[in-house]
C-alpha atoms as a PDB file:
ATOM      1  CA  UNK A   1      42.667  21.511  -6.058  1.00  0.00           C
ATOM      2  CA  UNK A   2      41.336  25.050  -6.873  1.00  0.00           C
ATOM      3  CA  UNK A   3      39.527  27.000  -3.874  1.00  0.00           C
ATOM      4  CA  UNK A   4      35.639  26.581  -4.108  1.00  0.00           C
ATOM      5  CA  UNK A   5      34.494  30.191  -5.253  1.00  0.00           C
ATOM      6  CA  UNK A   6      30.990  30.458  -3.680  1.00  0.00           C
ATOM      7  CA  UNK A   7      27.860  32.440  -5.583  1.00  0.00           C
ATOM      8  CA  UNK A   8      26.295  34.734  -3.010  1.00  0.00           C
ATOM      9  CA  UNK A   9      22.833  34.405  -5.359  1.00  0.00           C
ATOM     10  CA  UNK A  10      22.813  30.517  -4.110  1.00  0.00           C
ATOM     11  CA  UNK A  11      23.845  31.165  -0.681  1.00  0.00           C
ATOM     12  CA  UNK A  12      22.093  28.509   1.780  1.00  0.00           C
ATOM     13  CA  UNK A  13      20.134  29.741   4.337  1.00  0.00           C
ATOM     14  CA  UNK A  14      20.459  27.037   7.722  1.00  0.00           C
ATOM     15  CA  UNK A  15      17.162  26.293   9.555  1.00  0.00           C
ATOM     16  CA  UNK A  16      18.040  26.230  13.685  1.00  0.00           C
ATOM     17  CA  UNK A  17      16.134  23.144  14.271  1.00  0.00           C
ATOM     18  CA  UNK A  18      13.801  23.363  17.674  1.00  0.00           C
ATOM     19  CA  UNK A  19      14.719  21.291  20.807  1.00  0.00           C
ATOM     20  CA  UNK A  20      12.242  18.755  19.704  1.00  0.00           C
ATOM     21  CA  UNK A  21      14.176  18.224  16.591  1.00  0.00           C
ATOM     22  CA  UNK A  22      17.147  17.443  17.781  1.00  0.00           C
ATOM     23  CA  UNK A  23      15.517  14.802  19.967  1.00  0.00           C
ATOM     24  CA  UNK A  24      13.675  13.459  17.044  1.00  0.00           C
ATOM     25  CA  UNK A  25      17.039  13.246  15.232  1.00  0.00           C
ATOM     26  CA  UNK A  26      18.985  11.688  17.965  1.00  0.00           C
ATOM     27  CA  UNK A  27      16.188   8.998  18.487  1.00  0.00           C
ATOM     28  CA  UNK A  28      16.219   8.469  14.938  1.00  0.00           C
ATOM     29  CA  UNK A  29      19.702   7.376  14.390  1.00  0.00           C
ATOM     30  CA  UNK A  30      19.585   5.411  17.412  1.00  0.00           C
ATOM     31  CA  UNK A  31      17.405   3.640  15.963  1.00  0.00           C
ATOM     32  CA  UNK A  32      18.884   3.605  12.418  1.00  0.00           C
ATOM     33  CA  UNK A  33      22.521   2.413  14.184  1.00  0.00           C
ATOM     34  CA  UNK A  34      20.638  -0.554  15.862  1.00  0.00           C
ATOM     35  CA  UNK A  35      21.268   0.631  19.735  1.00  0.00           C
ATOM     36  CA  UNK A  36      17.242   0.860  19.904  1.00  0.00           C
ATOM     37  CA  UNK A  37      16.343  -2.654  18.122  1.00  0.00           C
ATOM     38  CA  UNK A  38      12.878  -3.856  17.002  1.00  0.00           C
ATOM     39  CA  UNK A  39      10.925  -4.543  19.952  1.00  0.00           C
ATOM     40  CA  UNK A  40      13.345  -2.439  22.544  1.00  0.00           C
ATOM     41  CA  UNK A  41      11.844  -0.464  24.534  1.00  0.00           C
ATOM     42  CA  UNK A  42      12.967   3.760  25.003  1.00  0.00           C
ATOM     43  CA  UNK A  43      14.146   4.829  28.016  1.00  0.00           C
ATOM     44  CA  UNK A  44      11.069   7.089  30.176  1.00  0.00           C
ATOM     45  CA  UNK A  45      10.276  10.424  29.557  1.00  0.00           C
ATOM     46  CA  UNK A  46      12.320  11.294  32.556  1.00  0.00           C
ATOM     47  CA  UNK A  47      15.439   9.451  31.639  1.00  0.00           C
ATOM     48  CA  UNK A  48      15.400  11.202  27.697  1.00  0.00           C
ATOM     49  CA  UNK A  49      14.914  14.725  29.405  1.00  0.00           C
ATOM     50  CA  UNK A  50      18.596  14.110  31.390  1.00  0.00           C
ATOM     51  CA  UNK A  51      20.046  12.310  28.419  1.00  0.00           C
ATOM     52  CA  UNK A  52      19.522  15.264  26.034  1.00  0.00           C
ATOM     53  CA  UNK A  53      19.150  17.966  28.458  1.00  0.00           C
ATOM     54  CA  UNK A  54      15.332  19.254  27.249  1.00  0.00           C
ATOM     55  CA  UNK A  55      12.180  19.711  28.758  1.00  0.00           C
ATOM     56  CA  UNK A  56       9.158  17.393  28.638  1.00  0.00           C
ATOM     57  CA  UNK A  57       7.618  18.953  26.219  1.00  0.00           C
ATOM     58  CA  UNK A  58      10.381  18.560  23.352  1.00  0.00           C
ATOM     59  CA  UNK A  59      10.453  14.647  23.887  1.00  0.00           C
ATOM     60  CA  UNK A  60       6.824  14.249  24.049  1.00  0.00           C
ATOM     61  CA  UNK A  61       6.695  16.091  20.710  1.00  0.00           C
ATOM     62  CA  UNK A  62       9.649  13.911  19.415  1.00  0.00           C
ATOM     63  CA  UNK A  63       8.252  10.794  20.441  1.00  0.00           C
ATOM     64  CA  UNK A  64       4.522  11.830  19.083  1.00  0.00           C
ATOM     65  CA  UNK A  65       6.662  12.619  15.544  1.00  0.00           C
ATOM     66  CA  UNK A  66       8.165   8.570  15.554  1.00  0.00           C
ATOM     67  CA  UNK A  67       5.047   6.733  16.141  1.00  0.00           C
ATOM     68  CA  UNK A  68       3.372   9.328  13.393  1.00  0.00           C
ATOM     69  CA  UNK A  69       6.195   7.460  11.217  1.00  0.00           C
ATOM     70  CA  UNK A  70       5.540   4.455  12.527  1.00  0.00           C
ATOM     71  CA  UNK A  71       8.724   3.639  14.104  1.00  0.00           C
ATOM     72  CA  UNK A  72       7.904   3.142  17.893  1.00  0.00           C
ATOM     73  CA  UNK A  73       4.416   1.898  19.218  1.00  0.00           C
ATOM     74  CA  UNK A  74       3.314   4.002  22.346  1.00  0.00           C
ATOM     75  CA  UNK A  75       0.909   2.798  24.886  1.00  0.00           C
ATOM     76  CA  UNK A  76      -0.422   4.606  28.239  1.00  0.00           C
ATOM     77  CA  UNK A  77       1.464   3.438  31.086  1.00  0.00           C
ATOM     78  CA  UNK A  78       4.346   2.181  29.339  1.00  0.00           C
ATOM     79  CA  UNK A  79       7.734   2.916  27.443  1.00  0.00           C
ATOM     80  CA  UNK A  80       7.052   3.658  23.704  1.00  0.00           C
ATOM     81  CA  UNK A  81       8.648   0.338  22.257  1.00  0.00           C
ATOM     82  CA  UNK A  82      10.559   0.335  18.609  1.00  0.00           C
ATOM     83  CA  UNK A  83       8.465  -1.573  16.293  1.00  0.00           C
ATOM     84  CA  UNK A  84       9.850  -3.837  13.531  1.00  0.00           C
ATOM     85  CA  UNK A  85       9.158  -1.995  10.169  1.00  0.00           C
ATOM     86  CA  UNK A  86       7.913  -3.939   7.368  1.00  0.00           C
ATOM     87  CA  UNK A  87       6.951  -3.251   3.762  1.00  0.00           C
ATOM     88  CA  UNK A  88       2.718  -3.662   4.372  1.00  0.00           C
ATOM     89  CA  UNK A  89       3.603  -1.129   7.745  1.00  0.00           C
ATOM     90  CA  UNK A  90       5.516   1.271   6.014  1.00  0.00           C
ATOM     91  CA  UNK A  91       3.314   1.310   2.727  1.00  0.00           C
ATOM     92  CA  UNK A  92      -0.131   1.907   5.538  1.00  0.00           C
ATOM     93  CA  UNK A  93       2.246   5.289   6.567  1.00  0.00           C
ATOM     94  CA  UNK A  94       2.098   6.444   3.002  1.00  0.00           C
ATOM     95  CA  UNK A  95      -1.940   5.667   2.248  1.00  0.00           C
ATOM     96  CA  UNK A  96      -3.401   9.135   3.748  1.00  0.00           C
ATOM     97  CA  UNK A  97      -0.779  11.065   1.389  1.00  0.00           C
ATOM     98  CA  UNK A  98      -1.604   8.394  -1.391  1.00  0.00           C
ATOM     99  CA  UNK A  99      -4.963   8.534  -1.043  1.00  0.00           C
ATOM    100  CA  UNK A 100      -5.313  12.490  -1.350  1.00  0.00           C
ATOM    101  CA  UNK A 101      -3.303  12.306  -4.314  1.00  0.00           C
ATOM    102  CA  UNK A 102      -5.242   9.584  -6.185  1.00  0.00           C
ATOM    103  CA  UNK A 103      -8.356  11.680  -5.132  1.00  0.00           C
ATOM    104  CA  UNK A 104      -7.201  15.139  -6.668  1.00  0.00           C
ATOM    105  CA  UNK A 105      -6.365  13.450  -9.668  1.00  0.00           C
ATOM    106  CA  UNK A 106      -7.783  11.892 -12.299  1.00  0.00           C
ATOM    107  CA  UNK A 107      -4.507  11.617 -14.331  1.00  0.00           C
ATOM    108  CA  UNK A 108      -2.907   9.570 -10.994  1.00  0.00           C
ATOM    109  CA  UNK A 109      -6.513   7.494 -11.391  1.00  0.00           C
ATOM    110  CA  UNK A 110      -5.597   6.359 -15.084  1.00  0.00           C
ATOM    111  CA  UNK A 111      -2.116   5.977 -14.165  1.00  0.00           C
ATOM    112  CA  UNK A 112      -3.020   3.366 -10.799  1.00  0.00           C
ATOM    113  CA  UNK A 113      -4.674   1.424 -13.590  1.00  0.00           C
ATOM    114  CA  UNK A 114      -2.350   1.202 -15.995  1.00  0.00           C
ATOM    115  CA  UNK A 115       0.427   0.133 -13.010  1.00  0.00           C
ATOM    116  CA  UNK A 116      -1.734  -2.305 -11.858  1.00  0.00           C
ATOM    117  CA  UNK A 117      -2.299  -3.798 -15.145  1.00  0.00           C
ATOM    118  CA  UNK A 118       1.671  -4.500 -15.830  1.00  0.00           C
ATOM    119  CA  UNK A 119       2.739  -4.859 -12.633  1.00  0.00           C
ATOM    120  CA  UNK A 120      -0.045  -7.888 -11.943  1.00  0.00           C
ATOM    121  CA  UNK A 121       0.775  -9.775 -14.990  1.00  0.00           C
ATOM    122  CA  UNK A 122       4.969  -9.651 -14.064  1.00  0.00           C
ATOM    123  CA  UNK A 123       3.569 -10.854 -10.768  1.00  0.00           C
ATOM    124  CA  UNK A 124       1.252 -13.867 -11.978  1.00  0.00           C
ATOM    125  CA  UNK A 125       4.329 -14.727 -14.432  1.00  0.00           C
ATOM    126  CA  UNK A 126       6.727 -14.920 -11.821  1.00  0.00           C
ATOM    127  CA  UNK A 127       4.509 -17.008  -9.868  1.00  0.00           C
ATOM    128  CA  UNK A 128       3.867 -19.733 -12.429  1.00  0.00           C
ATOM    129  CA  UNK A 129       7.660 -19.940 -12.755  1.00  0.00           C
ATOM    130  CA  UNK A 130       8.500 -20.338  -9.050  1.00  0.00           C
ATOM    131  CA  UNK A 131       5.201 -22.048  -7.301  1.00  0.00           C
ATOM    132  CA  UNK A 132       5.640 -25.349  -6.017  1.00  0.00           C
ATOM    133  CA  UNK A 133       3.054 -27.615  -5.600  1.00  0.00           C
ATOM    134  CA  UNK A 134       2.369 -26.242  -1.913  1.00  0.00           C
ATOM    135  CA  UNK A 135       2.128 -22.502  -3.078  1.00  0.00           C
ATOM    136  CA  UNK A 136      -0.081 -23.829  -5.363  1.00  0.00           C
ATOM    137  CA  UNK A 137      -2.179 -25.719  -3.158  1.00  0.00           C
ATOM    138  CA  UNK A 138      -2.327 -21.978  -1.288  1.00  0.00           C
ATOM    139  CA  UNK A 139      -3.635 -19.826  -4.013  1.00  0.00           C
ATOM    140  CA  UNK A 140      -6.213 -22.768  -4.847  1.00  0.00           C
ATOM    141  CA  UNK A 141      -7.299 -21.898  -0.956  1.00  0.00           C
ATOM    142  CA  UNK A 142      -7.385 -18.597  -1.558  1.00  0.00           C
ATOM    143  CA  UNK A 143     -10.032 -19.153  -4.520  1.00  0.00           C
ATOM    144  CA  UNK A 144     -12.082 -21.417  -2.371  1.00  0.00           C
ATOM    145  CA  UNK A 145     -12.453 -18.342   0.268  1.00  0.00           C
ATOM    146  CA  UNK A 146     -13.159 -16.150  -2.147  1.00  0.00           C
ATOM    147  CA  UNK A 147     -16.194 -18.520  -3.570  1.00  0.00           C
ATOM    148  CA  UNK A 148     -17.254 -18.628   0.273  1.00  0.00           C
ATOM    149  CA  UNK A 149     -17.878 -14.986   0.145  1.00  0.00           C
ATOM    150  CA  UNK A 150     -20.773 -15.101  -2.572  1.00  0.00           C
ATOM    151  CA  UNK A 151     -23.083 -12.627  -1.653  1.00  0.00           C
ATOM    152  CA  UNK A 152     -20.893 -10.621   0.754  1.00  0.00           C
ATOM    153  CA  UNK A 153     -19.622  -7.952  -0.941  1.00  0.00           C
ATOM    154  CA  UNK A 154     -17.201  -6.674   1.780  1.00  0.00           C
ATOM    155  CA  UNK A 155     -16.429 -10.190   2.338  1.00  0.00           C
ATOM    156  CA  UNK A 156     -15.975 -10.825  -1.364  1.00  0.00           C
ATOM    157  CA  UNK A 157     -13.458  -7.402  -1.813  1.00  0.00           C
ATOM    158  CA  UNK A 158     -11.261  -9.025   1.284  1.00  0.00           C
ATOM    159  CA  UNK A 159     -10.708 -12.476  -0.892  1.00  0.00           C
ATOM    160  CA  UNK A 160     -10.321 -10.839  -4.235  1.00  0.00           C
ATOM    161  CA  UNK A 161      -7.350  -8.954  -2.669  1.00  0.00           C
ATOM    162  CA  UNK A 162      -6.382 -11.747  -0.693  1.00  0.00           C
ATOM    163  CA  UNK A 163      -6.511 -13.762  -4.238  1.00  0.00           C
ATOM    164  CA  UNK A 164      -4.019 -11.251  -5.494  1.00  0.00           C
ATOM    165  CA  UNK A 165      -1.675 -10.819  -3.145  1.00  0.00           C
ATOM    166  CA  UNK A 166      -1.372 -14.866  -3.062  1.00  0.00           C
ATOM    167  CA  UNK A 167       0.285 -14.781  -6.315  1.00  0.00           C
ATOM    168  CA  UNK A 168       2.298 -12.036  -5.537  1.00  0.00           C
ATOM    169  CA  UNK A 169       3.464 -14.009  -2.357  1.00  0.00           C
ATOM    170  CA  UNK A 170       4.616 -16.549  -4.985  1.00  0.00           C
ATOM    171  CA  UNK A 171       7.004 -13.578  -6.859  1.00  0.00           C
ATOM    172  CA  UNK A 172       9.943 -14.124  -4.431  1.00  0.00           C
ATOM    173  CA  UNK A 173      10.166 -10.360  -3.380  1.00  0.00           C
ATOM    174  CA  UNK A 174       8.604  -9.486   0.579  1.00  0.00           C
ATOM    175  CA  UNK A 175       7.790  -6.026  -1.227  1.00  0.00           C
ATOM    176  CA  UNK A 176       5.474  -7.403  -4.131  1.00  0.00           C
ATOM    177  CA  UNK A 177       2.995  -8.268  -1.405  1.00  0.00           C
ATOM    178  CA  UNK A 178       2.608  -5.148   0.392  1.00  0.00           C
ATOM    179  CA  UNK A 179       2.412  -3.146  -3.417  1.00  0.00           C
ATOM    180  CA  UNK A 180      -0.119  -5.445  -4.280  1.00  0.00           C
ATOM    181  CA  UNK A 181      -2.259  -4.851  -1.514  1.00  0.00           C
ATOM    182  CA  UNK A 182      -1.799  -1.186  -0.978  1.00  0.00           C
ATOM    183  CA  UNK A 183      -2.899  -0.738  -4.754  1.00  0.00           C
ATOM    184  CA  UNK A 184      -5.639  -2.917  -4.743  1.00  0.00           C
ATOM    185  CA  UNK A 185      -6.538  -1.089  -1.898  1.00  0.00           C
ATOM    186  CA  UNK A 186      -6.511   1.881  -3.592  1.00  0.00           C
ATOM    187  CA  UNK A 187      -8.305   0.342  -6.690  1.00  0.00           C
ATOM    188  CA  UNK A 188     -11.357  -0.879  -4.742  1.00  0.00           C
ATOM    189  CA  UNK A 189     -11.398   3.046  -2.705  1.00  0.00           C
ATOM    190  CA  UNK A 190     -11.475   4.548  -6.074  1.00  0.00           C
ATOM    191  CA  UNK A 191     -13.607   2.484  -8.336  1.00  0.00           C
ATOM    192  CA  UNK A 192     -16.033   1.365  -5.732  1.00  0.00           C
ATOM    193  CA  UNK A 193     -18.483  -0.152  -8.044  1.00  0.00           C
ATOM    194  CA  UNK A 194     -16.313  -2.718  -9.864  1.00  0.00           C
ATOM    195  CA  UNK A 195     -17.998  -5.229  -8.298  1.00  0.00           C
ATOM    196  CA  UNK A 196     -21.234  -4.444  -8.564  1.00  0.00           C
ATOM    197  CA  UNK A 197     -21.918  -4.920 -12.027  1.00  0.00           C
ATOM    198  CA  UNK A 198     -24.258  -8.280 -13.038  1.00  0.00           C
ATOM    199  CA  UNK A 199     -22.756 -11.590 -12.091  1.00  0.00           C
ATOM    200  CA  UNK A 200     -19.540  -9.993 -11.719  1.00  0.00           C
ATOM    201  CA  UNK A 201     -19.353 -12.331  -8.812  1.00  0.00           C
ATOM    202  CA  UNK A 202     -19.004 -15.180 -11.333  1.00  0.00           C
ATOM    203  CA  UNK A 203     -17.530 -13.779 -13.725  1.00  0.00           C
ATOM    204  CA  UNK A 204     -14.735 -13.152 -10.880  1.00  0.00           C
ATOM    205  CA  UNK A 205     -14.406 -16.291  -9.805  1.00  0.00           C
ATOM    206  CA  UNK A 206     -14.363 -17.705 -13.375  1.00  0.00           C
ATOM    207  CA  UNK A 207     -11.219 -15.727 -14.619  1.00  0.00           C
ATOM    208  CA  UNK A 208      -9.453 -16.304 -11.159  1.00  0.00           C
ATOM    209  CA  UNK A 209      -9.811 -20.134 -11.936  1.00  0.00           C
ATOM    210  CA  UNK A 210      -8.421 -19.782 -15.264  1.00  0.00           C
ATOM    211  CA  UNK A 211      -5.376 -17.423 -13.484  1.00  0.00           C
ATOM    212  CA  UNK A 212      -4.882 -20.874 -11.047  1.00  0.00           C
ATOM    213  CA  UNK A 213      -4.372 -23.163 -13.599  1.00  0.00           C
ATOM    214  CA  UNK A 214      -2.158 -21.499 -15.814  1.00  0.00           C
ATOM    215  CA  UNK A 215      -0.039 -21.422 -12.632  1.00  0.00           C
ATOM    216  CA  UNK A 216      -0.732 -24.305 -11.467  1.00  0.00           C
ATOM    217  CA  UNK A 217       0.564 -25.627 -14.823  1.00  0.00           C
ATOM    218  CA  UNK A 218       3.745 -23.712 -14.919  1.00  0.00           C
ATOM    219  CA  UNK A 219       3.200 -21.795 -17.797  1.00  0.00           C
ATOM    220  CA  UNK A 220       3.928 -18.148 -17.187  1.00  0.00           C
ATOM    221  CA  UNK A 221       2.675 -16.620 -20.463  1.00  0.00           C
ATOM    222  CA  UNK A 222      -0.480 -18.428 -20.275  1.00  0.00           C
ATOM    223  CA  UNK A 223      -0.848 -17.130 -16.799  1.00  0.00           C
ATOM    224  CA  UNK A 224      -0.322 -13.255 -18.064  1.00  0.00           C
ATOM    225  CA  UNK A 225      -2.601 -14.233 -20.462  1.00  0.00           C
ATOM    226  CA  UNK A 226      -5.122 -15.224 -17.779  1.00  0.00           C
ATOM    227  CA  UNK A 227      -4.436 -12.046 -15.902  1.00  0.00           C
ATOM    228  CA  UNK A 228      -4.636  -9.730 -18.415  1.00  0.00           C
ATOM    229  CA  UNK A 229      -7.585 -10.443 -19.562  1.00  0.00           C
ATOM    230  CA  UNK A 230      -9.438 -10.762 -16.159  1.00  0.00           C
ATOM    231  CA  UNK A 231      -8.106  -6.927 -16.066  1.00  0.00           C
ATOM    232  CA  UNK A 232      -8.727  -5.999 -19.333  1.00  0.00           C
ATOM    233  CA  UNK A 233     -12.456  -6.729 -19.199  1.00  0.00           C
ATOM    234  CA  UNK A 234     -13.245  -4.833 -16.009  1.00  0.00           C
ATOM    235  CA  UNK A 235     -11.090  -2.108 -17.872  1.00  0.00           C
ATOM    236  CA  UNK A 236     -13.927  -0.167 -19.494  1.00  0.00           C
ATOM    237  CA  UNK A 237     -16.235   0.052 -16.240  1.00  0.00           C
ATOM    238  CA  UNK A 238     -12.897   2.268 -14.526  1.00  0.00           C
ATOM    239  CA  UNK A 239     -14.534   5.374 -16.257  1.00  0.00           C
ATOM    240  CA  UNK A 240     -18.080   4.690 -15.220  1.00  0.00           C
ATOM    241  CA  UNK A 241     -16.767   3.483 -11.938  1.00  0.00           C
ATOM    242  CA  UNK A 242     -14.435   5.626 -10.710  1.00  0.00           C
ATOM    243  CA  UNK A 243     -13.883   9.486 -10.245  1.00  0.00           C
ATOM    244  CA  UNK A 244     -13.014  11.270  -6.831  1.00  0.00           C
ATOM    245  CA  UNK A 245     -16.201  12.362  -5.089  1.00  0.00           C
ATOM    246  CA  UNK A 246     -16.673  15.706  -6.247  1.00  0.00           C
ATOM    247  CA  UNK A 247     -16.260  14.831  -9.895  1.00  0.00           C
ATOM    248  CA  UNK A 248     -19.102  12.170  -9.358  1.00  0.00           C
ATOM    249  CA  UNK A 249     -21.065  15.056  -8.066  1.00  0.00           C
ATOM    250  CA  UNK A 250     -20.067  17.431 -11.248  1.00  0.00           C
ATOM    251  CA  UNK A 251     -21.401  14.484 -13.057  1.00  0.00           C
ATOM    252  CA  UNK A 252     -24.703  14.522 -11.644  1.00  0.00           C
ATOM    253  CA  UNK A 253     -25.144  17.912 -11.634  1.00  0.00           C
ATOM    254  CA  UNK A 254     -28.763  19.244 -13.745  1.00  0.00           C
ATOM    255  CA  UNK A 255     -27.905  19.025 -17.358  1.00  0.00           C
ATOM    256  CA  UNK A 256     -25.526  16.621 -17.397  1.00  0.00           C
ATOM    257  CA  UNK A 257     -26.343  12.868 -17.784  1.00  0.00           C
ATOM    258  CA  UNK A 258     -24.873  10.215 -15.873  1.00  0.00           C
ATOM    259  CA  UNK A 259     -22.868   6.949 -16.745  1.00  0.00           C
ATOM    260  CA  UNK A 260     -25.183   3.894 -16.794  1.00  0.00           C
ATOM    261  CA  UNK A 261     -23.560   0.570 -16.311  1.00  0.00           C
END
């Protein structure tokens, strides 16, 4: 093999990483390797200052940077205990950075809506080819909650996502649930007034029926069917809708005339 000839032009500058760092990074792969398991608890602040021979100061500031990642659980007056990391927990780290960029963006906006329109149908398919007659029996519960919650609109948001991420419970993948949520989520946040147009309430509950029976029925196109058009027809309200804050404000502004439902 030839001798690597290095280009001084693309030379790498190296960071030196502060005391806290290297804590951070040793607690880290402890916890990666498995010697600090889900639901173990850290040693004390005292014990982690001998161990890696730093003040308090560098562990407190390590330890603050895991539970900002959501990897340990800290509580006054005891030992910051490893959590176990699932997809909903590690999706609820990412919704502050999600959420800005869904709210500087209109183009992020369109393109939520336009993910949440495929990836919804390959759910509701998926579920009408697995669900059994038990998961079946489930989503039907999850309707019936959802019709409880006429004339609660908070209460009615909660079931209509609970609705959703039923069938994508049914998909056979522990992720599809937490993306399901975490985008409706995001849906509701940014078109705010999707429910709020007249008898949307029924209308709703109408098309979710129709979604449970093509599942219940086991027929998968018929169920994207079902899904796509309870999507499609809320579809041109996103526009009127929808829009960060500020741009609802640009649209009020004198002069300019506002979307009517």
């Amino acid at each position: 093999m030839g001798e690597m000839i290095l280009n001084p032009e693309s030379a790498e500058k190296l960071v030196r990483q502060t005391l806290a760092d290297q804590v951070l990074d040793r607690l880290m792969a402890l916890i990666e390797h498995g010697d600090l398991p889900p639901g173990s608890r850290l040693p004390g602040e005292r014990a982690l200052m001998a161990r890696f021979g730093v003040g308090r100061p560098a562990v407190r500031e390590a330890l603050q940077a895991l539970e900002k990642m959501g990897l340990i659980e800290i509580r006054h007056g005891e030992r910051a205990r490893v959590v176990a990391l699932e997809p909903s927990r590690v999706l609820r780290q990412m919704d502050v950075a999600a959420r800005q960029l869904l709210s500087a963006s209109a183009e992020m906006r369109d393109a939520l809506r336009e993910a949440r329109l495929g990836f919804e149908q390959f759910l509701v398919r998926e579920a009408a080819r697995r669900a059994s007659r038990k998961d079946v029996e489930g989503l039907r519960q999850a309707l019936a909650a959802q019709e409880a919650a006429r004339g609660d609109p908070a209460r009615f948001v909660r079931a209509d996502i609970g609705f959703h991420v039923a069938i994508a419970r049914l998909a056979g993948n522990p992720l599809y649930p937490a993306l399901s949520e975490a985008m409706l989520g995001w849906i509701f946040r940014f078109f705010p007034r999707l429910l709020h147009a007249p008898n949307v309430e029924d209308v709703t509950l109408k098309e979710h029926a129709a979604i449970l029976a093509a599942v219940g029925k086991r027929n998968p196109e018929a169920a994207a069917r079902a899904m796509k058009r309870h999507l499609m027809r809320a579809h041109p309200r996103y526009q009127k809708a929808g829009g960060a804050p500020e741009e609802r404000k640009r649209g009020s502004a004198p002069g300019r005339s506002r979307n009517k439902r």
